[in-house]
N, C-alpha and C. Protein backbone atom coordinates (compact mmCIF):
# COMPACT_ATOMS: atom_id res chain seq x y z
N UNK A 1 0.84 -1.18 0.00
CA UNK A 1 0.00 0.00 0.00
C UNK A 1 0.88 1.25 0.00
N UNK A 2 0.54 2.03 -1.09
CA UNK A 2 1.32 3.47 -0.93
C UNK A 2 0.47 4.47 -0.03
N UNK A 3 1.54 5.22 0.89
CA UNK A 3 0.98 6.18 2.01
C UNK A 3 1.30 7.21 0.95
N UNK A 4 0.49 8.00 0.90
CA UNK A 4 0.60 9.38 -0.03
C UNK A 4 0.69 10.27 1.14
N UNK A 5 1.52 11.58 1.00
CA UNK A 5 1.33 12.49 1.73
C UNK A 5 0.86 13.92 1.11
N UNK A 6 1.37 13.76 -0.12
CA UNK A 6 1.19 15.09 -1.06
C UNK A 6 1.81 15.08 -2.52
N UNK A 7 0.65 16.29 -2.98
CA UNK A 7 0.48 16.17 -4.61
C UNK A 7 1.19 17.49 -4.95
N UNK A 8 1.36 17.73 -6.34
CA UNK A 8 1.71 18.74 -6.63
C UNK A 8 1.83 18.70 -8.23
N UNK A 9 1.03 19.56 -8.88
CA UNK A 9 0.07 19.66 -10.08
C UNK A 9 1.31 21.05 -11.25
N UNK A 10 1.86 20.46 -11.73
CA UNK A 10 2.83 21.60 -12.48
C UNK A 10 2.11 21.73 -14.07
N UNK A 11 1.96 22.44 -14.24
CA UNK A 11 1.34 23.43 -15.06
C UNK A 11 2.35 24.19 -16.22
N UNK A 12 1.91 25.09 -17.06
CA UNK A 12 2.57 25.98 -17.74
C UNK A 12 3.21 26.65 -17.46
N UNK A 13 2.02 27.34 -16.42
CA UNK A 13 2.66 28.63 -15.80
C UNK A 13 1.86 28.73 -14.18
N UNK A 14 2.01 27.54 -13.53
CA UNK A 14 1.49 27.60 -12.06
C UNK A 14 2.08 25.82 -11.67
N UNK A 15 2.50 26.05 -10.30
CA UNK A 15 2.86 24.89 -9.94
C UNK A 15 1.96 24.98 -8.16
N UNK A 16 0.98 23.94 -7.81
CA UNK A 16 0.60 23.85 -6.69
C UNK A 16 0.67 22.74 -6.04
N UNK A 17 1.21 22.92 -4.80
CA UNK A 17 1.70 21.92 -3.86
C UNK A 17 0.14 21.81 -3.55
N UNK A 18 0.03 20.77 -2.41
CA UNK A 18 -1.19 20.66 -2.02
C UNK A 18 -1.09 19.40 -0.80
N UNK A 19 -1.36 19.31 0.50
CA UNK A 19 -1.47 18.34 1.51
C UNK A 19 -2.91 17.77 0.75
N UNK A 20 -2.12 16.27 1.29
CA UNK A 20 -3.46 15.26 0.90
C UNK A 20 -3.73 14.36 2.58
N UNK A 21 -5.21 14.34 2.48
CA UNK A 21 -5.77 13.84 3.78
C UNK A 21 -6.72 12.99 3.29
N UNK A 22 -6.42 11.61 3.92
CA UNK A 22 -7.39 10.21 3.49
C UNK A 22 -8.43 10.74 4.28
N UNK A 23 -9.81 10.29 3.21
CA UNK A 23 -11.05 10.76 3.50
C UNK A 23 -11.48 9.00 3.90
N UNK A 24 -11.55 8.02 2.78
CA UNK A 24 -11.46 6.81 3.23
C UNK A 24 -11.55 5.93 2.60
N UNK A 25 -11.22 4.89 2.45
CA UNK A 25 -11.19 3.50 1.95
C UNK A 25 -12.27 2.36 1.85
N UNK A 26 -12.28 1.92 0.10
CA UNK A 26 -13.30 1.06 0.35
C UNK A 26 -12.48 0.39 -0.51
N UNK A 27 -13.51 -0.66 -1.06
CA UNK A 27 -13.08 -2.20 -1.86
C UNK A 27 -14.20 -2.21 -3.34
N UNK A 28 -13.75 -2.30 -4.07
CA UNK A 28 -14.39 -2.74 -5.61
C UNK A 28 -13.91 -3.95 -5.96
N UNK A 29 -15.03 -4.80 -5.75
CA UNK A 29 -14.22 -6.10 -6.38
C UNK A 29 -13.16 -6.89 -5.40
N UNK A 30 -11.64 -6.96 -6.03
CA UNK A 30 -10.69 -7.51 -5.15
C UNK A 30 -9.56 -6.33 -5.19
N UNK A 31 -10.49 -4.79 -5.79
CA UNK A 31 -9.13 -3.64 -5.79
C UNK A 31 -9.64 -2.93 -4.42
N UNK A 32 -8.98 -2.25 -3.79
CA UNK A 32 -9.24 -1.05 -2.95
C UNK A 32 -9.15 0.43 -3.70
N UNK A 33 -9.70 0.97 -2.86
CA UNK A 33 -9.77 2.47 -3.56
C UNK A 33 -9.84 3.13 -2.92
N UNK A 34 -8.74 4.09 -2.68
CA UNK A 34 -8.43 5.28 -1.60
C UNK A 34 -9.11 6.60 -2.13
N UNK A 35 -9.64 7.56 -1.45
CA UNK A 35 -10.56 8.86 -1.61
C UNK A 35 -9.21 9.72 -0.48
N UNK A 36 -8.94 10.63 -1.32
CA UNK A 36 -8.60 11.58 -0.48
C UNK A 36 -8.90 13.21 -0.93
N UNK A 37 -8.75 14.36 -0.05
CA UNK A 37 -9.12 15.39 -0.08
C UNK A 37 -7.44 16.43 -0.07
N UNK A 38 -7.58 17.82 -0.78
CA UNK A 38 -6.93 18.82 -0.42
C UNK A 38 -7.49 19.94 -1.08
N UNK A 39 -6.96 20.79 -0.63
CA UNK A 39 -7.33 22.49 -0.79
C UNK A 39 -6.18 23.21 -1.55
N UNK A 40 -6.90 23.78 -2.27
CA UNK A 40 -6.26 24.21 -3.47
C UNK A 40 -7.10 25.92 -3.71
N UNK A 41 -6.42 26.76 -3.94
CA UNK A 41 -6.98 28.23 -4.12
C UNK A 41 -7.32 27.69 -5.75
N UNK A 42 -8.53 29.07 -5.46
CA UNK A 42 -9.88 28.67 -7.12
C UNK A 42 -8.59 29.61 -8.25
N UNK A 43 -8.20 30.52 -8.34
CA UNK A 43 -7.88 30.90 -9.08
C UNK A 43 -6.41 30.31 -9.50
N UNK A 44 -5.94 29.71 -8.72
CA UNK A 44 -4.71 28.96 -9.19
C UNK A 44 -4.91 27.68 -9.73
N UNK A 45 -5.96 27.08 -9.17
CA UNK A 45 -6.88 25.64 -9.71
C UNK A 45 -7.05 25.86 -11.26
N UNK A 46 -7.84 27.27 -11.19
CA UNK A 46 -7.96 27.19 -12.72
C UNK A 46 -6.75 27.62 -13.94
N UNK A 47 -6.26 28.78 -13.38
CA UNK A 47 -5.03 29.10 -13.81
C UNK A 47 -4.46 27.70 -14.46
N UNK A 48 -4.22 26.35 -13.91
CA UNK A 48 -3.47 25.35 -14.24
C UNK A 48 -4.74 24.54 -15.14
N UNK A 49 -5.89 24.83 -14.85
CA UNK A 49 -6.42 23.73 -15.98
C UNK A 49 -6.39 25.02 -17.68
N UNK A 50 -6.08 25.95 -17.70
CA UNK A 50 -5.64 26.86 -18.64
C UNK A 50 -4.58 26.71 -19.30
N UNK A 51 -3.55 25.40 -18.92
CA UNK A 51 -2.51 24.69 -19.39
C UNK A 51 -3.03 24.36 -20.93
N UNK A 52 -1.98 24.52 -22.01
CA UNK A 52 -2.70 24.19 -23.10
C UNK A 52 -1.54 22.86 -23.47
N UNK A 53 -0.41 22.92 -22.74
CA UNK A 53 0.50 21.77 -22.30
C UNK A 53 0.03 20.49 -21.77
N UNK A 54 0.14 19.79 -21.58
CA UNK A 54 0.15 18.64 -20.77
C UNK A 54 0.95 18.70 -19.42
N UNK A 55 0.02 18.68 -18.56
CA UNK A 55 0.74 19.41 -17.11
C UNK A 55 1.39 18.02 -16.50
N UNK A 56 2.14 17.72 -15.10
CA UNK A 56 2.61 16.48 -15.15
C UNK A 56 1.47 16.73 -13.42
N UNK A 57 1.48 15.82 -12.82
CA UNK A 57 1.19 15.64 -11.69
C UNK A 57 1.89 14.79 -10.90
N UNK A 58 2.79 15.18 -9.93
CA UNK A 58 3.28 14.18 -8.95
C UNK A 58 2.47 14.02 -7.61
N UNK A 59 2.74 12.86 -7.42
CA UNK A 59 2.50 12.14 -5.93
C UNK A 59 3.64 11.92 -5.06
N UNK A 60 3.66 12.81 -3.74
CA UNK A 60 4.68 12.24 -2.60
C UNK A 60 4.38 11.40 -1.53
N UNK A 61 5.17 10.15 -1.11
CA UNK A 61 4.71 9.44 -0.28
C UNK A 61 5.01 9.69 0.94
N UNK A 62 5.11 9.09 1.78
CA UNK A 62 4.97 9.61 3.36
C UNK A 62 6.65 9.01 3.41
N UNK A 63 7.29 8.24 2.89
CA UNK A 63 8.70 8.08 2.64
C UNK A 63 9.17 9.04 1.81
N UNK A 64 8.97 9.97 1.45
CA UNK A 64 9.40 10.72 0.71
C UNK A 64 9.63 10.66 -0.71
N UNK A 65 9.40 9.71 -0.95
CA UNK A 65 9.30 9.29 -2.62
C UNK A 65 8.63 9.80 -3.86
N UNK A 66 9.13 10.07 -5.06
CA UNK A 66 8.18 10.92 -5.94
C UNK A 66 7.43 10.09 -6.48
N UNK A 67 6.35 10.08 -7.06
CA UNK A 67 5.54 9.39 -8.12
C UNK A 67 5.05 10.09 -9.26
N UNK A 68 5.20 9.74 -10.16
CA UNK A 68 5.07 10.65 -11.75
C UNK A 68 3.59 9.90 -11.83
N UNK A 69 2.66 10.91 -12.33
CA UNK A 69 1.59 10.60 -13.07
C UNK A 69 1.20 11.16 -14.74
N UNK A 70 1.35 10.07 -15.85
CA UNK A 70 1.76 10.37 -17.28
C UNK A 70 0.31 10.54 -17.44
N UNK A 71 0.17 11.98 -18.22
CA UNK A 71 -1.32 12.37 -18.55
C UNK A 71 -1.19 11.75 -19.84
N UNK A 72 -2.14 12.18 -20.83
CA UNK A 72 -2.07 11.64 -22.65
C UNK A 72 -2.77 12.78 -22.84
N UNK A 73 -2.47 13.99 -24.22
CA UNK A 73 -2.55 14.59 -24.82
C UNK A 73 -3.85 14.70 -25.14
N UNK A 74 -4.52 13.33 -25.46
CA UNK A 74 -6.15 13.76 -25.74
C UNK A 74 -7.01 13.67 -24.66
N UNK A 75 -6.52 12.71 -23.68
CA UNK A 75 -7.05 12.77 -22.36
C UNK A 75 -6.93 14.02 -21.44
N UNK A 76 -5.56 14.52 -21.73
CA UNK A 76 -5.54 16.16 -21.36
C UNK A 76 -6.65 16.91 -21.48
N UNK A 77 -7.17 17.14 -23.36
CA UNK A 77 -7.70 17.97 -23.81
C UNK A 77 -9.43 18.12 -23.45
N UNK A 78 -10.00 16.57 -22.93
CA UNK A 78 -11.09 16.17 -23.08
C UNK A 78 -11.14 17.06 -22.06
N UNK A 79 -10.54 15.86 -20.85
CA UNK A 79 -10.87 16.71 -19.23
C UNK A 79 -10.69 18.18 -19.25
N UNK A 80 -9.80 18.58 -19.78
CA UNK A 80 -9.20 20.07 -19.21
C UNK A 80 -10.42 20.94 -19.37
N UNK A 81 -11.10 20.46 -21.02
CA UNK A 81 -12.23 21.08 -21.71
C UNK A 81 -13.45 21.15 -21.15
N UNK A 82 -13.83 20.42 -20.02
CA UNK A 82 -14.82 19.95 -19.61
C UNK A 82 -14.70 20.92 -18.31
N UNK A 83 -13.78 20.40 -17.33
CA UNK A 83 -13.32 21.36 -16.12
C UNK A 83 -13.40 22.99 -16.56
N UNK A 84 -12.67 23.19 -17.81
CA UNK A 84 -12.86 25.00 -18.02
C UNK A 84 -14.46 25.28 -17.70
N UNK A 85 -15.61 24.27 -18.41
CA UNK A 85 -16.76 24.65 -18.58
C UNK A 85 -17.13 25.06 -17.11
N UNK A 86 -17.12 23.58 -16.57
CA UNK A 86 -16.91 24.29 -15.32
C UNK A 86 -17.30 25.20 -14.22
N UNK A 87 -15.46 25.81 -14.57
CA UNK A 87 -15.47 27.01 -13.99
C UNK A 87 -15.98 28.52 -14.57
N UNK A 88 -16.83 27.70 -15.90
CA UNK A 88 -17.24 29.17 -16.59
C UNK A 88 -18.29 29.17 -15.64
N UNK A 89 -19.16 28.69 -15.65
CA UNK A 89 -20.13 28.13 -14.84
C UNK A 89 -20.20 28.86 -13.61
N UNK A 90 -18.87 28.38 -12.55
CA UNK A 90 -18.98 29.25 -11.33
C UNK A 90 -18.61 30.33 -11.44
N UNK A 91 -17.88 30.74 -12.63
CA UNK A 91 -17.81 32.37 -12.75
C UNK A 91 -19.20 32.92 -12.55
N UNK A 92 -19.99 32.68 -13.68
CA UNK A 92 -20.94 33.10 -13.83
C UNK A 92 -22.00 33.24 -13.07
N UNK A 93 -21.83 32.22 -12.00
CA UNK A 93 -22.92 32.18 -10.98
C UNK A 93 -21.97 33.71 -9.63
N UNK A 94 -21.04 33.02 -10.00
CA UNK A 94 -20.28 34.06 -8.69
C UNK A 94 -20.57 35.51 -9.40
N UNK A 95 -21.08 35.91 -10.40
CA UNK A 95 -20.90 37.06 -10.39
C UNK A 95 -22.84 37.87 -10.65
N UNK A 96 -23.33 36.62 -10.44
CA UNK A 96 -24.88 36.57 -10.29
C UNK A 96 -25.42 37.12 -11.65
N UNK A 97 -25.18 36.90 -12.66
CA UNK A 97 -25.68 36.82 -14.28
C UNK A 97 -26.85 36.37 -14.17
C-alpha cells in the first residue's frame, strides 16, 4: 500500500503543492480504492487547468518518494475542456448573471 502524503500539479505557468488527507477506503471487487481530499486556491486551480500543455502531476509518499503521473494529450484535452466549462459556470454564478 502506498501512504501518499502530497500532490503537486505543475502546469505551464502555475505549480501547486497541495497536503493530501485520506477521507477513506473502500473495496471494488478484489481492488481497494483510496478517496482523499486537499485544498487548493480557485484561481490557481484554474489558472493550471488553462494549461494548453500537458501538465505532469506528482505524488509524494509519506517516505518521501516521488511518483510521476503520465497524462495523454487527448485525455488532457477532453478533461481540461470539460473542467474549463466548469469554472465558466462558477464564474458566472459568482458574479450573479
Amino acid at each position: 500500500m502506498l501512504a501518499l502524503d502530497s500532490i503537486f500539479f505543475i502546469g505551464t505557468d502555475v505549480t501547486l503543492p497541495a497536503s493530501l488527507e485520506k477521507i477513506f477506503i473502500s473495496s471494488k471487487k478484489s481492488t481497494w480504492m483510496y478517496r482523499y481530499t486537499l485544498n487548493l486556491k480557485y484561481d490557481e486551480c484554474r489558472q493550471f487547468f488553462n494549461s494548453e500543455k500537458v501538465p505532469v502531476i506528482q505524488l509524494k509518499d509519506k517516505n518521501g518518494a516521488m511518483h510521476l503521473c503520465i497524462i495523454s494529450q487527448g485525455k488532457w484535452n477532453k478533461s481540461a475542456d470539460i473542467i474549463r466549462q466548469i469554472f465558466t459556470l462558477i464564474d458566472v454564478n459568482r458574479k450573479g448573471i
